[in-house]
C-alpha atoms as a PDB file:
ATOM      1  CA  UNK A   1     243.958 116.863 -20.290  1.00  0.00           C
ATOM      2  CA  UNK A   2     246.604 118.847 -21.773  1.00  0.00           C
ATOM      3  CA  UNK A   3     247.178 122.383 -22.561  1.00  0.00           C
ATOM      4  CA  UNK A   4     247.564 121.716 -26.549  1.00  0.00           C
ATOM      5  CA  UNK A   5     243.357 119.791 -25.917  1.00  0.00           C
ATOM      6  CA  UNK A   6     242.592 123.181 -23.988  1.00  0.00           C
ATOM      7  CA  UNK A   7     244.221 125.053 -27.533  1.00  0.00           C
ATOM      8  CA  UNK A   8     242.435 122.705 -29.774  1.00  0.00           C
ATOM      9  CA  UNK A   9     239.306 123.552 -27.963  1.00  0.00           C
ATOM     10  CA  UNK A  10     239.766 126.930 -28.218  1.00  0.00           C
ATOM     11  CA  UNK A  11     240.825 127.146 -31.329  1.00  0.00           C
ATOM     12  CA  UNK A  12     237.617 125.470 -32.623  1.00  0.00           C
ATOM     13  CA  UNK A  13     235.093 126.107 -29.794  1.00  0.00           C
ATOM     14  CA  UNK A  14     235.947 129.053 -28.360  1.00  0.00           C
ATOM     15  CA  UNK A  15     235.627 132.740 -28.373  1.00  0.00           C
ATOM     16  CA  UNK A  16     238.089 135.741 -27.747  1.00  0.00           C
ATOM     17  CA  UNK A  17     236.321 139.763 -27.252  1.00  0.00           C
ATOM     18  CA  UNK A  18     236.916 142.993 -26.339  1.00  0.00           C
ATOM     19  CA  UNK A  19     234.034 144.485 -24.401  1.00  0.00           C
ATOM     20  CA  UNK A  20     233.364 147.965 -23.201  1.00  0.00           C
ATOM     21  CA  UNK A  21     231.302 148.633 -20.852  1.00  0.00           C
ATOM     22  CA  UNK A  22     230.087 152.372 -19.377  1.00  0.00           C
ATOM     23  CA  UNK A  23     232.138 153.127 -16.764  1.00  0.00           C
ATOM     24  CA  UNK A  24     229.664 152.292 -13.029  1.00  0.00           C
ATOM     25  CA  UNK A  25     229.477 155.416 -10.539  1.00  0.00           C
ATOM     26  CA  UNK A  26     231.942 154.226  -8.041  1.00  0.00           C
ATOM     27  CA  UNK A  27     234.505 154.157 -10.759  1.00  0.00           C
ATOM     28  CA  UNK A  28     234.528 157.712 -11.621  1.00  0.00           C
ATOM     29  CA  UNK A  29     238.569 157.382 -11.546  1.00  0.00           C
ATOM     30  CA  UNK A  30     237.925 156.269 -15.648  1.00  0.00           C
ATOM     31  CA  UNK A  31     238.284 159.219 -17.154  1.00  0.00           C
ATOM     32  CA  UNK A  32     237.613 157.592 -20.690  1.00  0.00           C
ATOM     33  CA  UNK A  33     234.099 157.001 -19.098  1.00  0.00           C
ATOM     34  CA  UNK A  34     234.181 152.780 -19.717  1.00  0.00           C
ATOM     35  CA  UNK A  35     236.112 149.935 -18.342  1.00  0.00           C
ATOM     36  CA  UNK A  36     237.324 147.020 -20.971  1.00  0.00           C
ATOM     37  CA  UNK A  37     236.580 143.745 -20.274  1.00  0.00           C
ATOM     38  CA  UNK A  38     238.844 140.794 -21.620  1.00  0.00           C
ATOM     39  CA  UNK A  39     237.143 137.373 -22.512  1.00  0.00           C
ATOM     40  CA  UNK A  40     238.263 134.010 -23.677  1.00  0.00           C
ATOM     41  CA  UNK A  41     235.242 131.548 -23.661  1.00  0.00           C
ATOM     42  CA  UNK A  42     235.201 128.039 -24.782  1.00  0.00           C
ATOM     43  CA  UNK A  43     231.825 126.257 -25.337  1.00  0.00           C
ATOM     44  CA  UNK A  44     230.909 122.848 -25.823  1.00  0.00           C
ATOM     45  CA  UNK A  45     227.587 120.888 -25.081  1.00  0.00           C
ATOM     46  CA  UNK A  46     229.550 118.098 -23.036  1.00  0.00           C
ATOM     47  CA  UNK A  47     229.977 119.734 -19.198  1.00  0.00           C
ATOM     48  CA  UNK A  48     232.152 116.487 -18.309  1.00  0.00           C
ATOM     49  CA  UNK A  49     234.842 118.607 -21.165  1.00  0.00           C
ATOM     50  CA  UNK A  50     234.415 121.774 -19.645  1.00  0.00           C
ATOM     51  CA  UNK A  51     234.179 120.306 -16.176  1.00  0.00           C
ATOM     52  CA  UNK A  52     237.806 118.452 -17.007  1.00  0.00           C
ATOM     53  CA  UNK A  53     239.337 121.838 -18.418  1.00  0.00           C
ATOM     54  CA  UNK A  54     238.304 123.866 -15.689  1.00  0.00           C
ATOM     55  CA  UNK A  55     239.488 120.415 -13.576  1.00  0.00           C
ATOM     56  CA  UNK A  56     243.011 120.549 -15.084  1.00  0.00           C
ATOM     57  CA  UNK A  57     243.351 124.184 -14.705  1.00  0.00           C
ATOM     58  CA  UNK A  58     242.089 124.733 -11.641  1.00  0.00           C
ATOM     59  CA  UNK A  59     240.249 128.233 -12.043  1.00  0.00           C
ATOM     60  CA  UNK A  60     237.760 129.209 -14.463  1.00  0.00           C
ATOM     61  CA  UNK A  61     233.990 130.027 -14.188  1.00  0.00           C
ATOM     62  CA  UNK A  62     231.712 127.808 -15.735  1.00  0.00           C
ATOM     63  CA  UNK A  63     228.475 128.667 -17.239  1.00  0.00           C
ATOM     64  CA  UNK A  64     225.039 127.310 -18.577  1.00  0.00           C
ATOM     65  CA  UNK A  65     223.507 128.210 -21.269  1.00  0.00           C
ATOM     66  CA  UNK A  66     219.517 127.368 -22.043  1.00  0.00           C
ATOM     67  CA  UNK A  67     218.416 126.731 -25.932  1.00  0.00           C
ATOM     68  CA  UNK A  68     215.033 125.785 -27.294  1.00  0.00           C
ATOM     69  CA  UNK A  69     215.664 122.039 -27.128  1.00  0.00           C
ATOM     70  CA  UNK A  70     219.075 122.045 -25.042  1.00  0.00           C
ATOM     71  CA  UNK A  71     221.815 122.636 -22.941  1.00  0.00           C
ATOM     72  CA  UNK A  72     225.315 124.317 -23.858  1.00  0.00           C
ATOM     73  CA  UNK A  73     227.909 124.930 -21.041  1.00  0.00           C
ATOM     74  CA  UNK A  74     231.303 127.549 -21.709  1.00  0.00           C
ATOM     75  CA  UNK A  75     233.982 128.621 -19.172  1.00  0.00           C
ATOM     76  CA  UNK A  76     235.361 131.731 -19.499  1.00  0.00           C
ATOM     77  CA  UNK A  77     238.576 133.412 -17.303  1.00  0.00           C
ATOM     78  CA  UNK A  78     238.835 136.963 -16.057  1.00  0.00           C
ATOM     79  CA  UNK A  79     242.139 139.009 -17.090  1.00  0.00           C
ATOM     80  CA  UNK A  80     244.333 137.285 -14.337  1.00  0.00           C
ATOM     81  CA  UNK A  81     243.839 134.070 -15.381  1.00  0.00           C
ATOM     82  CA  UNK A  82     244.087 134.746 -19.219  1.00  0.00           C
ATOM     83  CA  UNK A  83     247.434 136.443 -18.235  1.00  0.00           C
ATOM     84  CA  UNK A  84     248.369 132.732 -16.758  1.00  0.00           C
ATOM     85  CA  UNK A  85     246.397 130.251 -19.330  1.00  0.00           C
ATOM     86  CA  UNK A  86     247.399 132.104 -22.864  1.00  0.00           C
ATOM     87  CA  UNK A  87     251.017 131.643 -22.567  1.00  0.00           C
ATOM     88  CA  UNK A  88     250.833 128.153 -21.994  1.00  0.00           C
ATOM     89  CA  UNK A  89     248.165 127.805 -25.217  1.00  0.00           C
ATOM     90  CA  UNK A  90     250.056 130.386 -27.442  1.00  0.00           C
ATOM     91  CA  UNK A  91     252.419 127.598 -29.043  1.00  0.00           C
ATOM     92  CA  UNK A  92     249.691 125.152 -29.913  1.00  0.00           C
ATOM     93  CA  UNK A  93     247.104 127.648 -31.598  1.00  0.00           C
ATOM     94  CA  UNK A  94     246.457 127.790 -34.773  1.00  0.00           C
ATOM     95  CA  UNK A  95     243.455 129.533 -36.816  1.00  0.00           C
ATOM     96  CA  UNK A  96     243.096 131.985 -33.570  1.00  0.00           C
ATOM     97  CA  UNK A  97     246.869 133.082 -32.873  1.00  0.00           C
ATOM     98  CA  UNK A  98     247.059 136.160 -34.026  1.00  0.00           C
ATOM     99  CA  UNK A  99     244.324 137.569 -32.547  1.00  0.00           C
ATOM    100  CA  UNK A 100     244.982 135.570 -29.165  1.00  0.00           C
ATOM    101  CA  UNK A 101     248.537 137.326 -29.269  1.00  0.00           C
ATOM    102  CA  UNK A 102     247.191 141.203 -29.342  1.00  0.00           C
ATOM    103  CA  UNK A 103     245.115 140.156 -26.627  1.00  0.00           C
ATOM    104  CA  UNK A 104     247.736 138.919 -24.622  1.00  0.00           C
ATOM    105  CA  UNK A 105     249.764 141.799 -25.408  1.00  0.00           C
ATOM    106  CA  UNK A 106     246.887 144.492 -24.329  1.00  0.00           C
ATOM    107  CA  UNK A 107     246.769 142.380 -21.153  1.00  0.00           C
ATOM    108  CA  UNK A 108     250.488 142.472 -20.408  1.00  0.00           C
ATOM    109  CA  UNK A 109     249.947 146.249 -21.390  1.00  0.00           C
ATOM    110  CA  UNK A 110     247.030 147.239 -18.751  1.00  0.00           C
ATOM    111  CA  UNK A 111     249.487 146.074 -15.863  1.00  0.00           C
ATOM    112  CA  UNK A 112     252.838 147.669 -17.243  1.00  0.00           C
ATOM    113  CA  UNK A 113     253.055 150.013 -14.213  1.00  0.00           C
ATOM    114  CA  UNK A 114     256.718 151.258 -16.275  1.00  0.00           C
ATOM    115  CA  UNK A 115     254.311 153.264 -19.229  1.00  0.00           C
ATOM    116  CA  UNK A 116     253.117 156.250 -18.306  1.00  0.00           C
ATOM    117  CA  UNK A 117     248.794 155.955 -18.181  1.00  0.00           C
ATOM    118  CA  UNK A 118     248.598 158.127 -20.704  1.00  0.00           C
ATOM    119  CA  UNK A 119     250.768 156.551 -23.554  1.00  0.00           C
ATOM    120  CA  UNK A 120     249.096 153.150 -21.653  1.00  0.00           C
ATOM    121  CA  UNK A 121     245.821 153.945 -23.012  1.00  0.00           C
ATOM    122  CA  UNK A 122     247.233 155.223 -26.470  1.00  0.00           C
ATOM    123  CA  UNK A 123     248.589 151.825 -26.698  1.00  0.00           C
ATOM    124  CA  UNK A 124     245.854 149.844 -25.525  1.00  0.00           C
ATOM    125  CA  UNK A 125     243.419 152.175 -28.045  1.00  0.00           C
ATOM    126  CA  UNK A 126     245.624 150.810 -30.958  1.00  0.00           C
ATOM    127  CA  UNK A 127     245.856 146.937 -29.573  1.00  0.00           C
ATOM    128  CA  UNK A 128     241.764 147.528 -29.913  1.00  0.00           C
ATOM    129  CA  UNK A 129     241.552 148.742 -33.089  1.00  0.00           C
ATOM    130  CA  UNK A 130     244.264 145.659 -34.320  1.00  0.00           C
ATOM    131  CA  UNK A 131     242.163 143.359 -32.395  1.00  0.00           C
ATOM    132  CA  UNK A 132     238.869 144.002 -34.297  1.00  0.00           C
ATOM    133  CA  UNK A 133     240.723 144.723 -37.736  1.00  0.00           C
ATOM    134  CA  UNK A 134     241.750 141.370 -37.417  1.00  0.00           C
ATOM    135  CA  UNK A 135     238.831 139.624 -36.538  1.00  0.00           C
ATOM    136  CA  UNK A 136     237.229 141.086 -39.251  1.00  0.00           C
ATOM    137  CA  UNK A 137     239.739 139.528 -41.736  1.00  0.00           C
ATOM    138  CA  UNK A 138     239.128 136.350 -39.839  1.00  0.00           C
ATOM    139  CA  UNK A 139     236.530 134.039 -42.020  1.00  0.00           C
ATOM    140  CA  UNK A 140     234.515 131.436 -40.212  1.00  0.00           C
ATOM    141  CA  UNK A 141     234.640 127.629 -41.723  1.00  0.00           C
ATOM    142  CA  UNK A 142     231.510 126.676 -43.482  1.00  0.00           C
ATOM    143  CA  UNK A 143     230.706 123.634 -44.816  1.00  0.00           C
ATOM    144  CA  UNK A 144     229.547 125.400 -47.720  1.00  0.00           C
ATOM    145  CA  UNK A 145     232.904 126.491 -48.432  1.00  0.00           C
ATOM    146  CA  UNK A 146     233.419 122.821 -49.141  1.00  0.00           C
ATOM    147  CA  UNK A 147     230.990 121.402 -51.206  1.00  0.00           C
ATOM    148  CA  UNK A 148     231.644 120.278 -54.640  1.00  0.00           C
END
């Protein structure tokens, strides 16, 4: 295991969002009124790969998914851990760079203690808004695409 396998896998199997989610009662310090929630997921239908990534890494949580006729599995990291893993996968990515750099840059942004909160969220508002540009842009690879 190798972090350029745990970029390959990503870069073909796995998943990088934004979320928002309305801000719970005993966070009433948000003033926007949500909380953002960073997520890098990689899925696969063999646990012994996931098992070996999360194995290699030593954190991640690891979860199962139920379909009609089988079983996926996906491990996903919470902000402190991306902040660790997407350095070290940053130089071996290739069709989800980009977008795996604004996130790491809205990461590195949430706990730069230096920018005022204010001009923090103004920042993080416009990271957003590149984010999802950008994944729009971003075409998925069908096999349609190459038949002749």
């Amino acid at each position: 295991m190798s972090y350029q396998y745990i970029a390959g896998m990503f870069d073909g199997e796995g998943t990088l969002s934004i979320f928002r989610h309305h801000a719970p009662s005993f966070r009433k310090n948000i003033k926007r009124g949500y909380a953002r929630e960073f997520r890098l997921n990689i899925a696969n239908t063999n646990l012994d790969v996931i098992l070996e990534i999360k194995k290699f890494l030593g954190y991640g949580e690891i979860i199962t998914h139920k379909h009609a006729n089988c079983f996926s599995f996906s491990i996903r990291f919470c902000p402190t851990q991306l902040r660790i893993l997407l350095p070290k996968i940053l130089p071996y990515l290739i069709i989800k760079k980009d977008l795996t750099m604004i996130m790491f840059e809205a990461l590195t942004t949430v706990k730069n203690f230096k920018i005022p909160i204010k001009r923090r969220e103004e920042i993080l508002l416009q990271l957003e808004e590149k984010f999802w540009a950008f994944k729009k842009t971003m075409k998925p690879y069908l096999c349609d695409d190459y038949a002749t």
